[in-house]
N, C-alpha and C. Protein backbone atom coordinates (compact mmCIF):
# COMPACT_ATOMS: atom_id res chain seq x y z
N UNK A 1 -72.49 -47.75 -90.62
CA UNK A 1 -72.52 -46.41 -90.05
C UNK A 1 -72.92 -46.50 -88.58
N UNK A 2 -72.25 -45.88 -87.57
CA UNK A 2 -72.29 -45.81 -85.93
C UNK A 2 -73.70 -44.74 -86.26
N UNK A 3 -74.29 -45.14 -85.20
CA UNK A 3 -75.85 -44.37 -85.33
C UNK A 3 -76.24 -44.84 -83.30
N UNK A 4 -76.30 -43.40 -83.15
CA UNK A 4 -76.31 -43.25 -81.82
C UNK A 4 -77.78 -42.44 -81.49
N UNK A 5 -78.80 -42.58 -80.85
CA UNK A 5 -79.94 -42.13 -81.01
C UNK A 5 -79.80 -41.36 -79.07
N UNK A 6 -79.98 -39.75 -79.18
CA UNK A 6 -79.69 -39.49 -78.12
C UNK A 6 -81.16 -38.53 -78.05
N UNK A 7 -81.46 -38.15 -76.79
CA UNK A 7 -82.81 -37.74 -76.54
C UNK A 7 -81.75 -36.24 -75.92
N UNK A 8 -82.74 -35.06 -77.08
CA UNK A 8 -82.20 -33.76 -76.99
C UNK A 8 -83.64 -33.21 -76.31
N UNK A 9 -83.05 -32.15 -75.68
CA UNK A 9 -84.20 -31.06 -74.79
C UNK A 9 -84.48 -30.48 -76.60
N UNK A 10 -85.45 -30.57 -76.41
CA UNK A 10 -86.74 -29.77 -77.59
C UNK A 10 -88.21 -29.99 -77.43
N UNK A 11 -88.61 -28.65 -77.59
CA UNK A 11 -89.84 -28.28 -77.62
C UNK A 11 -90.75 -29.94 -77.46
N UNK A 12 -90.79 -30.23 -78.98
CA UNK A 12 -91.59 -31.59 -79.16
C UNK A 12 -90.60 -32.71 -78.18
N UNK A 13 -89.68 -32.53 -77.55
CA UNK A 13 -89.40 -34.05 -77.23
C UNK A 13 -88.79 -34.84 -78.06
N UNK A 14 -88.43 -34.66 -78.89
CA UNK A 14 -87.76 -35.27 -80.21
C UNK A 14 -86.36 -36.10 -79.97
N UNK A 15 -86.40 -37.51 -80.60
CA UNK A 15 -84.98 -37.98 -80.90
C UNK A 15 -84.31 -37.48 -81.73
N UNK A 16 -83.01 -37.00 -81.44
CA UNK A 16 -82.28 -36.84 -82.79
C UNK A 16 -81.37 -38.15 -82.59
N UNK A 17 -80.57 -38.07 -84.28
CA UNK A 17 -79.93 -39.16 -84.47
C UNK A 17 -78.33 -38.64 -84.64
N UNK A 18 -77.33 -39.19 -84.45
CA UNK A 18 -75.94 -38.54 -84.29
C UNK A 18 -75.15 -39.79 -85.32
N UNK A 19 -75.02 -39.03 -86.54
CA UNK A 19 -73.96 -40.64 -87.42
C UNK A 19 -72.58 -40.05 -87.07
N UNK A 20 -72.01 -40.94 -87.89
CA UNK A 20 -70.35 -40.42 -87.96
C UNK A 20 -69.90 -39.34 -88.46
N UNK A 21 -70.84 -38.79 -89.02
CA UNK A 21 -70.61 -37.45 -89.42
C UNK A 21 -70.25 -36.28 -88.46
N UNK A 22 -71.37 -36.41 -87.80
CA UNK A 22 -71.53 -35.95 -86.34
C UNK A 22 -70.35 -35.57 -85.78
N UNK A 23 -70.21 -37.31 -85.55
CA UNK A 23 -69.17 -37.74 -84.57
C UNK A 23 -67.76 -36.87 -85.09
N UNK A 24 -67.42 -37.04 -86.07
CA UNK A 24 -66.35 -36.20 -86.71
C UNK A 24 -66.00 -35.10 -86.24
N UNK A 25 -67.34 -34.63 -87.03
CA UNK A 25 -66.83 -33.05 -86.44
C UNK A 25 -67.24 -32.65 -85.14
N UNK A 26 -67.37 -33.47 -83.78
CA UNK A 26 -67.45 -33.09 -82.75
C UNK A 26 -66.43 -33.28 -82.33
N UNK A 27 -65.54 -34.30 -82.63
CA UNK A 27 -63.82 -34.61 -82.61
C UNK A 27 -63.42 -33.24 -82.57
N UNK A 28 -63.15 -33.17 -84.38
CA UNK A 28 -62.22 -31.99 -84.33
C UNK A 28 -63.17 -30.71 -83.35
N UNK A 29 -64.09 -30.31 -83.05
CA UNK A 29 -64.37 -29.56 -82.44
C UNK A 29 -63.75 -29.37 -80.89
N UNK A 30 -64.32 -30.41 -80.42
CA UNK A 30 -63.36 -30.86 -78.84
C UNK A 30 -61.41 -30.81 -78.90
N UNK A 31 -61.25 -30.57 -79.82
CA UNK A 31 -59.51 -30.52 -79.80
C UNK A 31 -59.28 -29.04 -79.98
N UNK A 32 -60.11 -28.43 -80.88
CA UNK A 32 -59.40 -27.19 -80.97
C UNK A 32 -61.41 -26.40 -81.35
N UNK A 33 -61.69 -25.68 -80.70
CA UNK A 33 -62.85 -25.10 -80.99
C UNK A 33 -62.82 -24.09 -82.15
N UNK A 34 -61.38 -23.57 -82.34
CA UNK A 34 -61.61 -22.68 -83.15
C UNK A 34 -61.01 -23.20 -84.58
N UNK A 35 -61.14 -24.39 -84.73
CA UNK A 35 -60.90 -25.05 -86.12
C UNK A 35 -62.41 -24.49 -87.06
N UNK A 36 -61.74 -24.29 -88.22
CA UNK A 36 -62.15 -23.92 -89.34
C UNK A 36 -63.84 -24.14 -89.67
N UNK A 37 -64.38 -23.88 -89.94
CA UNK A 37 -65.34 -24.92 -90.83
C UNK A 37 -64.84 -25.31 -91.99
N UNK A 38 -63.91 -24.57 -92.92
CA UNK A 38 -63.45 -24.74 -93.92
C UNK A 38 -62.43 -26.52 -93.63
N UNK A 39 -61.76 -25.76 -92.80
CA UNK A 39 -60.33 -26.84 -92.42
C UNK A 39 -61.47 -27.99 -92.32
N UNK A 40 -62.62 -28.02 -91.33
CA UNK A 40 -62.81 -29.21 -90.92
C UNK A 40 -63.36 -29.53 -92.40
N UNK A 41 -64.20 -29.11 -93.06
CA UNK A 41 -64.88 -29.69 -94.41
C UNK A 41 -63.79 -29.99 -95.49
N UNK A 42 -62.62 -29.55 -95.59
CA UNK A 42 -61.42 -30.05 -96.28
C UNK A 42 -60.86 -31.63 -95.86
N UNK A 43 -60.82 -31.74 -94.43
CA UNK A 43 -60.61 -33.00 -93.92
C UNK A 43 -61.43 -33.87 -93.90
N UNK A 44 -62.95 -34.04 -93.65
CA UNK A 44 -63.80 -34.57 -94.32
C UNK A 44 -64.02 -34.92 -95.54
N UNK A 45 -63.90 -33.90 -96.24
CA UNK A 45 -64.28 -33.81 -97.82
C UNK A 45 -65.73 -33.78 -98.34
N UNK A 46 -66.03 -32.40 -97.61
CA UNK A 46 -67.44 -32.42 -97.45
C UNK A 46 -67.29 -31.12 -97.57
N UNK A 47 -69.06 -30.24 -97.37
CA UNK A 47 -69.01 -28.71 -98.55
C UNK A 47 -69.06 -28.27 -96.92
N UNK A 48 -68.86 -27.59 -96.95
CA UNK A 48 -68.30 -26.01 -95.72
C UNK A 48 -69.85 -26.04 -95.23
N UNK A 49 -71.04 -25.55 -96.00
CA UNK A 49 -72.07 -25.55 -95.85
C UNK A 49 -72.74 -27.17 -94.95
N UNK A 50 -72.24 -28.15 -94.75
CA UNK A 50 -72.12 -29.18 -94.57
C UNK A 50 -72.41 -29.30 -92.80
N UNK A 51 -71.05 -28.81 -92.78
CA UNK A 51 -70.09 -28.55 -91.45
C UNK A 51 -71.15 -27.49 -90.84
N UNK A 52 -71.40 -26.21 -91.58
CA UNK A 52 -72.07 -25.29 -90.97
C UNK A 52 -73.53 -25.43 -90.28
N UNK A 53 -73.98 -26.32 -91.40
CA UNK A 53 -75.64 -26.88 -91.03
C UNK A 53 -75.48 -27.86 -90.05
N UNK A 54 -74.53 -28.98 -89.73
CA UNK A 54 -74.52 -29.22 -88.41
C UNK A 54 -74.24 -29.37 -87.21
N UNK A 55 -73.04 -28.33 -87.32
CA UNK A 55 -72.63 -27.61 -86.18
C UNK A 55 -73.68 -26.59 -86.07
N UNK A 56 -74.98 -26.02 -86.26
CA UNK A 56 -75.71 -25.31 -86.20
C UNK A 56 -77.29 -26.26 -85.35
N UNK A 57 -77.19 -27.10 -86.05
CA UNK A 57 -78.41 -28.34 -85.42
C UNK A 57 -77.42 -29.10 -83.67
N UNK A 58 -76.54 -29.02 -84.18
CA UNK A 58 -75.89 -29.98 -83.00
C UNK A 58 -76.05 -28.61 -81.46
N UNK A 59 -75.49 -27.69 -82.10
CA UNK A 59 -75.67 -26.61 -81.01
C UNK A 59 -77.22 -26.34 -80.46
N UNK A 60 -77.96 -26.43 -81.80
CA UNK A 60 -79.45 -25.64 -81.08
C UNK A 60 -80.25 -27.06 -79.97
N UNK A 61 -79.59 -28.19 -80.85
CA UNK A 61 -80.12 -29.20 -79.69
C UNK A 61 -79.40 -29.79 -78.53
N UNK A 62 -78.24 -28.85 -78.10
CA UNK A 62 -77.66 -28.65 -76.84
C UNK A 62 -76.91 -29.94 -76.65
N UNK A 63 -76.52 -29.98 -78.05
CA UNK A 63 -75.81 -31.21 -77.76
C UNK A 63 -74.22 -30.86 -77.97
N UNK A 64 -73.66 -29.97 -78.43
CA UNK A 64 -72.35 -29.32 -78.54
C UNK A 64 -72.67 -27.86 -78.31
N UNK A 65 -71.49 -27.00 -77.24
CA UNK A 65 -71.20 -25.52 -77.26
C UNK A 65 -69.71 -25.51 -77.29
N UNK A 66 -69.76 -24.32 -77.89
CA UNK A 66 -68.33 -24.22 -78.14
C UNK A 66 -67.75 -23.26 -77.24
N UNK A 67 -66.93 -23.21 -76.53
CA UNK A 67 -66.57 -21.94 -75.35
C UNK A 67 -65.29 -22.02 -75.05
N UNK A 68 -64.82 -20.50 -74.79
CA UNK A 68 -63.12 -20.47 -74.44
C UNK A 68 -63.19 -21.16 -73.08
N UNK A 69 -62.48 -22.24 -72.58
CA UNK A 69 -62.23 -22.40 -71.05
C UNK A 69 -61.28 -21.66 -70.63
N UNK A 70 -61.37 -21.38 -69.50
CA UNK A 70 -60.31 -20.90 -68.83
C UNK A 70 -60.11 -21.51 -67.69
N UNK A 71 -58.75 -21.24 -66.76
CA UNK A 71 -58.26 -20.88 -65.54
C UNK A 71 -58.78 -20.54 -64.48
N UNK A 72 -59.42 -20.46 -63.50
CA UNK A 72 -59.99 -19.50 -63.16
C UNK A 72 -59.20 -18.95 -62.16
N UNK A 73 -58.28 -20.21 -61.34
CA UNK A 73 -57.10 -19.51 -60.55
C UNK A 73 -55.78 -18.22 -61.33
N UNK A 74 -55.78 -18.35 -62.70
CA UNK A 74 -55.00 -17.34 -63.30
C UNK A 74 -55.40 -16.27 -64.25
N UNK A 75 -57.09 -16.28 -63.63
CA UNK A 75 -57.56 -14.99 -64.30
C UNK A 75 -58.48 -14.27 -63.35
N UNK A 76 -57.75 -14.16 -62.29
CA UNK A 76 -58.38 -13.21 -61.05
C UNK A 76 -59.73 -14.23 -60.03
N UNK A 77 -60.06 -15.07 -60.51
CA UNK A 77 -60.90 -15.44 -59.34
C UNK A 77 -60.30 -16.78 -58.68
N UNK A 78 -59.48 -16.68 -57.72
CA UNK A 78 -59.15 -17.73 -57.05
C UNK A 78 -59.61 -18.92 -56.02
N UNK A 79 -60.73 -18.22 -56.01
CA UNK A 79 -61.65 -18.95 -54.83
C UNK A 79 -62.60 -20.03 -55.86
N UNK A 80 -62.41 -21.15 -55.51
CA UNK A 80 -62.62 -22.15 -56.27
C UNK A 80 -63.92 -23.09 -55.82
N UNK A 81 -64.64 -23.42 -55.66
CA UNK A 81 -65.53 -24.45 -54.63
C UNK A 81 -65.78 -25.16 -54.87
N UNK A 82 -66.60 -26.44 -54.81
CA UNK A 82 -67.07 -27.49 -54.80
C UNK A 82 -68.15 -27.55 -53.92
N UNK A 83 -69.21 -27.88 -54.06
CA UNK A 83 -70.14 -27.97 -52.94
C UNK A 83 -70.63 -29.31 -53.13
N UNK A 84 -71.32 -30.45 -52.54
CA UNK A 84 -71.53 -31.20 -52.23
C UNK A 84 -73.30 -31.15 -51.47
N UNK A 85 -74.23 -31.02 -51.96
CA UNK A 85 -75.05 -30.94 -51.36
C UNK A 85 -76.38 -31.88 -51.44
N UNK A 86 -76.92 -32.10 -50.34
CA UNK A 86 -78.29 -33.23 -50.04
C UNK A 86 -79.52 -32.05 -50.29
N UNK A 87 -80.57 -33.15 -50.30
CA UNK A 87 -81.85 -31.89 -50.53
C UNK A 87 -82.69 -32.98 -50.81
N UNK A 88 -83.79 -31.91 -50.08
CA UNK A 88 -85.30 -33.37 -49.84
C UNK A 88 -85.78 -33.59 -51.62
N UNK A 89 -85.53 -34.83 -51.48
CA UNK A 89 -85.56 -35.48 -52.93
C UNK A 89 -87.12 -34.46 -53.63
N UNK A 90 -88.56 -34.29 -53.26
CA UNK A 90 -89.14 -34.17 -53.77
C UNK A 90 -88.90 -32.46 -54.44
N UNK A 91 -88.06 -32.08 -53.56
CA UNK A 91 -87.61 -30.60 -54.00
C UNK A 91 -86.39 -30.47 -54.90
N UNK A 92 -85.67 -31.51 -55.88
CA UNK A 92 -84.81 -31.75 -56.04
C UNK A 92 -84.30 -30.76 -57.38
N UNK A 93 -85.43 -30.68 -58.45
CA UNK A 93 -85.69 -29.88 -59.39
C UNK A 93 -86.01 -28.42 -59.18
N UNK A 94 -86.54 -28.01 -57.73
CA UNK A 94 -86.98 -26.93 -57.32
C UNK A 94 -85.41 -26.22 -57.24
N UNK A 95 -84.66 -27.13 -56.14
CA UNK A 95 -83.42 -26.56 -55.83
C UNK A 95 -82.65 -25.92 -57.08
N UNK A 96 -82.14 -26.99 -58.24
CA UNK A 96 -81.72 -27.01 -59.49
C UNK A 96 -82.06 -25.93 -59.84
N UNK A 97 -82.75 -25.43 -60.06
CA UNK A 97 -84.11 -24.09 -60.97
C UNK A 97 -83.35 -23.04 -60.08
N UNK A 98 -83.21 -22.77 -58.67
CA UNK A 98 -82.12 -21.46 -57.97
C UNK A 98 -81.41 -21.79 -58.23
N UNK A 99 -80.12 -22.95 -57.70
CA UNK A 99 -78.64 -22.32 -58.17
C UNK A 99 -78.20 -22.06 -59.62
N UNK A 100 -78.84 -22.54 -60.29
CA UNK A 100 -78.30 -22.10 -61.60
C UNK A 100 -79.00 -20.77 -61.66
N UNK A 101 -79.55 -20.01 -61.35
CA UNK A 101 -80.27 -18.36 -60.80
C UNK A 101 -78.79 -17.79 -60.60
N UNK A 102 -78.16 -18.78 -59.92
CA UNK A 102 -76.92 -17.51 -58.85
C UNK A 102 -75.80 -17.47 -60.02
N UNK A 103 -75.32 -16.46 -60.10
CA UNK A 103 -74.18 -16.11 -61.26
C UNK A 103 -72.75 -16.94 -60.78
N UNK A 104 -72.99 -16.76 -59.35
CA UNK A 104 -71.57 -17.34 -59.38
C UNK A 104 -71.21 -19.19 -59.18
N UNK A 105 -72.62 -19.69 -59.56
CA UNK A 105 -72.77 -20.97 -59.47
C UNK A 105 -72.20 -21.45 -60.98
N UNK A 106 -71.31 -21.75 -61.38
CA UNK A 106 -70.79 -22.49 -63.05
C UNK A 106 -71.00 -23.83 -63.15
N UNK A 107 -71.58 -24.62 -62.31
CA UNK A 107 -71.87 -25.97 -62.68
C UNK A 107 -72.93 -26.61 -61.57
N UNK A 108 -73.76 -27.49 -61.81
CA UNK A 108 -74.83 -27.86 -61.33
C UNK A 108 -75.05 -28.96 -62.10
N UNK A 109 -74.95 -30.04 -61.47
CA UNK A 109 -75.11 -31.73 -61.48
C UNK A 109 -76.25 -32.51 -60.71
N UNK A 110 -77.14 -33.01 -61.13
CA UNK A 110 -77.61 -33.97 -59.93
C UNK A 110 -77.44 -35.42 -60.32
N UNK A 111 -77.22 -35.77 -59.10
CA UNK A 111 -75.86 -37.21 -58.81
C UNK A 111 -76.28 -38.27 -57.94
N UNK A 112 -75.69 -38.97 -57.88
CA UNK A 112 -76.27 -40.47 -57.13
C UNK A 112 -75.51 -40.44 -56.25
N UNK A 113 -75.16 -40.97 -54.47
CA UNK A 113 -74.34 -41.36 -54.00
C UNK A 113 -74.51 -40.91 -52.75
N UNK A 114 -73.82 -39.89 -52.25
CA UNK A 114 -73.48 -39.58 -51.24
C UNK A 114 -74.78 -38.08 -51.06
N UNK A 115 -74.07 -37.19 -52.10
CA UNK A 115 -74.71 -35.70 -52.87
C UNK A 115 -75.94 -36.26 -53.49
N UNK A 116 -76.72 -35.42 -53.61
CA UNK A 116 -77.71 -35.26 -54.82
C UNK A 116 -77.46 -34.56 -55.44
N UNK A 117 -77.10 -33.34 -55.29
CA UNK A 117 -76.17 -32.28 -56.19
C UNK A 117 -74.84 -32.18 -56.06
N UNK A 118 -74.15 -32.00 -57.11
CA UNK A 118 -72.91 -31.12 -56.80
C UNK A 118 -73.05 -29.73 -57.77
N UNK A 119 -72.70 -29.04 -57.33
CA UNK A 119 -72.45 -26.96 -57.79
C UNK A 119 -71.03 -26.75 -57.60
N UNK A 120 -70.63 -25.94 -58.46
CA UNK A 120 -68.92 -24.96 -58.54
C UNK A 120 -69.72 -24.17 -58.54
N UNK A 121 -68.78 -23.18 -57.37
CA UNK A 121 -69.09 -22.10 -57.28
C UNK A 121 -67.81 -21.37 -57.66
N UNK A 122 -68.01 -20.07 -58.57
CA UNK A 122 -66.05 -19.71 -58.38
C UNK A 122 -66.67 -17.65 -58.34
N UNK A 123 -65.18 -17.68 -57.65
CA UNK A 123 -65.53 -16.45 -56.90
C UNK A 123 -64.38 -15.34 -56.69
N UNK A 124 -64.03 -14.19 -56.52
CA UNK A 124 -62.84 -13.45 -56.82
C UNK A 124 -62.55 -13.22 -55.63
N UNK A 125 -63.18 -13.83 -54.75
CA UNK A 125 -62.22 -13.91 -52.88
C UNK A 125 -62.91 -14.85 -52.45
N UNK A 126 -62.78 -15.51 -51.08
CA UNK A 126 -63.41 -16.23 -50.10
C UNK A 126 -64.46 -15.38 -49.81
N UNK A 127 -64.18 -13.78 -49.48
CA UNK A 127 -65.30 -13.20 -49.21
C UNK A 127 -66.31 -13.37 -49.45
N UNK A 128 -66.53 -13.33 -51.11
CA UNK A 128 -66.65 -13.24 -52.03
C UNK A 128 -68.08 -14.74 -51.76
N UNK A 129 -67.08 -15.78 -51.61
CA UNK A 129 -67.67 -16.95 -51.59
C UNK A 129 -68.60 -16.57 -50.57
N UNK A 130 -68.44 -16.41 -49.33
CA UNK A 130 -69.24 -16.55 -47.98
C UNK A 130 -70.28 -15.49 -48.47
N UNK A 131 -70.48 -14.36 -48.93
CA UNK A 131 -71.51 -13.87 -49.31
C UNK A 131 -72.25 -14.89 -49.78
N UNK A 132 -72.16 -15.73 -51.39
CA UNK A 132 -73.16 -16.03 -51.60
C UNK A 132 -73.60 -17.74 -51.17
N UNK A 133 -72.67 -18.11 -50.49
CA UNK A 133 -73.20 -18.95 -49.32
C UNK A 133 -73.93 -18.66 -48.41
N UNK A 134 -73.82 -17.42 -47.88
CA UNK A 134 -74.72 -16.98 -46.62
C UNK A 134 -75.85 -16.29 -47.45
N UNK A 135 -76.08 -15.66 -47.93
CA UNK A 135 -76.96 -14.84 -48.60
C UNK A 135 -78.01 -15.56 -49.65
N UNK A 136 -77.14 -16.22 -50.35
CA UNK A 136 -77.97 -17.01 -51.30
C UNK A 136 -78.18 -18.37 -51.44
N UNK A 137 -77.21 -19.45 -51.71
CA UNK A 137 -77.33 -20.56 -51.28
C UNK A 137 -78.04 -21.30 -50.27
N UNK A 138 -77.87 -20.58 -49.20
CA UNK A 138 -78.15 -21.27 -47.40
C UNK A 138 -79.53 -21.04 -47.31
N UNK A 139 -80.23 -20.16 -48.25
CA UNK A 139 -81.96 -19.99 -48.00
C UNK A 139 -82.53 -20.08 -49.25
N UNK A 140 -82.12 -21.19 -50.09
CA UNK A 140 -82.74 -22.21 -51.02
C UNK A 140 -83.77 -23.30 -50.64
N UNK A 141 -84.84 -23.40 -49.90
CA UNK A 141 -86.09 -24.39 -49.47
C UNK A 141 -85.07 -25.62 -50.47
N UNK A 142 -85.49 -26.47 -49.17
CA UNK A 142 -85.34 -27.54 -49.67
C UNK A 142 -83.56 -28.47 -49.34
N UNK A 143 -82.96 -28.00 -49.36
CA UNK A 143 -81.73 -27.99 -48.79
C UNK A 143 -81.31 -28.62 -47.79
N UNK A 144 -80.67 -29.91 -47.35
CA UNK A 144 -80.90 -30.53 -45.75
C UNK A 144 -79.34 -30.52 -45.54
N UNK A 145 -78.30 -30.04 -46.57
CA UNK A 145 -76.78 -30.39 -45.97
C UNK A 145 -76.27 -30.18 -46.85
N UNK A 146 -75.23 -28.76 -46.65
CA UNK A 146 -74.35 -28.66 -47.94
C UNK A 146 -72.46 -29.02 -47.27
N UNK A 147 -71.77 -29.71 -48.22
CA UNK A 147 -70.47 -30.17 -47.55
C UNK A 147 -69.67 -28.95 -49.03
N UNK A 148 -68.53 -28.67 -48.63
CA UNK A 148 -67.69 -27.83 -49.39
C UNK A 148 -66.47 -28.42 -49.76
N UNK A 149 -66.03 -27.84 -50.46
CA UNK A 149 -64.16 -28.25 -50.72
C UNK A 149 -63.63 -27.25 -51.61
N UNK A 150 -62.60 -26.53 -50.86
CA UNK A 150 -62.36 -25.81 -51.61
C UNK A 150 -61.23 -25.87 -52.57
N UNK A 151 -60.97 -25.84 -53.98
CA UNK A 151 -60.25 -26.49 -54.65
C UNK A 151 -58.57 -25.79 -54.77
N UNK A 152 -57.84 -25.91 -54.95
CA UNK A 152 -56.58 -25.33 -54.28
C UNK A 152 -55.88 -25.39 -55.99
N UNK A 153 -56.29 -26.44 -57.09
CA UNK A 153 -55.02 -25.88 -58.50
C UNK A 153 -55.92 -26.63 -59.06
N UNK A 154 -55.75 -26.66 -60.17
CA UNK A 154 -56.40 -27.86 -61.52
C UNK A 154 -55.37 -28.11 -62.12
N UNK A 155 -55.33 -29.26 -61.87
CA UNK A 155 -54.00 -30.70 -62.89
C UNK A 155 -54.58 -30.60 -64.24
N UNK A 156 -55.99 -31.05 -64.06
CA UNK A 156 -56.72 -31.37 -65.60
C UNK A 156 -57.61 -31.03 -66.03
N UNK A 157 -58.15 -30.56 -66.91
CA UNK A 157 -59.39 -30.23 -67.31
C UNK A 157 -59.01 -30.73 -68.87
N UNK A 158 -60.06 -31.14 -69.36
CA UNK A 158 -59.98 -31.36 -70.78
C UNK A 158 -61.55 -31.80 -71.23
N UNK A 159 -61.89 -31.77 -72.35
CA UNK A 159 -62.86 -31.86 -73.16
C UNK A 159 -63.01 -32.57 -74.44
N UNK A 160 -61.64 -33.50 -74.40
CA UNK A 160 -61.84 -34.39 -75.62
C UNK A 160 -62.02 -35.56 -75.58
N UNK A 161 -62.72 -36.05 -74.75
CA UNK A 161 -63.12 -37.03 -74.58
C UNK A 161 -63.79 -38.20 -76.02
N UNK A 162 -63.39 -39.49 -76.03
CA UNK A 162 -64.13 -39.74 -77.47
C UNK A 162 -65.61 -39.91 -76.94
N UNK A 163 -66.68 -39.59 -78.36
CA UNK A 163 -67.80 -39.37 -78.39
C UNK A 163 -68.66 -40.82 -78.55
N UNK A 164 -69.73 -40.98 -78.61
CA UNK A 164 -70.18 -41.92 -79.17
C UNK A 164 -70.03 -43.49 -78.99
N UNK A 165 -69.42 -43.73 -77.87
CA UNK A 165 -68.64 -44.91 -77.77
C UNK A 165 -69.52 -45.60 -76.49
């Protein structure tokens, strides 16, 4: 049995453990989110209740969400971003703690390399954008250099990546 020991955000700090069970139904989950519990516990061969109890543990320990993706260029917000940003290392967690504050921030990474962070920002104009660049972003303490890019189509996005490996 594949036995993968991953360290989940919880209260106590706790290891959980991820078998193939897991792994399974995080498969079929990542291909189609809105597969069954039934379907998936038929293909398994396991009780519905099965599937339910841990797709229920896997979620509360933030280790799977299930969510419609979308488009965002073909559902009204076209303004796309990328930000790229440095920030005095000891403030690094401080920063983290605001942009995920700002609504129109959808992703927040901290990264090795060039960035310490990267943030998507997505937005229903440029306007749109420069507001909360000027307004909100730009007077975050801590902050020494933000670089942009603004993203123009998406080739790929996908989420099925294999697990566990």
């Amino acid at each position: 049995m594949r036995e993968i020991k991953k360290n989940v955000k919880a209260e106590n700090t706790q290891q959980q453990i991820l078998d193939d069970l897991d792994f399974e139904i995080i498969t079929r989950l990542q291909k189609d989110g809105r597969t069954s519990y039934t379907e998936i516990a038929e293909e398994l061969r396991i009780t519905v209740g099965t599937v339910r109890n841990r797709v229920q543990r896997l979620t509360e320990n933030e280790i799977l969400k299930i969510v419609g993706v979308v488009n965002p260029f073909k559902t009204g917000n076209p303004s796309v971003t990328m930000f790229g940003i440095k920030v005095q290392l000891h403030l690094l967690e401080d920063v983290i703690s605001e942009l995920v504050k700002i609504p129109e921030v959808r992703f927040v990474a901290a990264a090795t390399g060039v960035y310490d962070i990267y943030a998507e920002v997505i937005t229903s104009s440029n306007e749109e954008l420069y507001k909360v660049f000027k307004s909100q972003m730009s007077k975050i303490e801590g902050i020494e250099l933000m670089d942009s890019s603004l993203l123009l189509a998406i080739y790929k996005q996908t989420y099925d990546w294999e697990v566990g490996t």
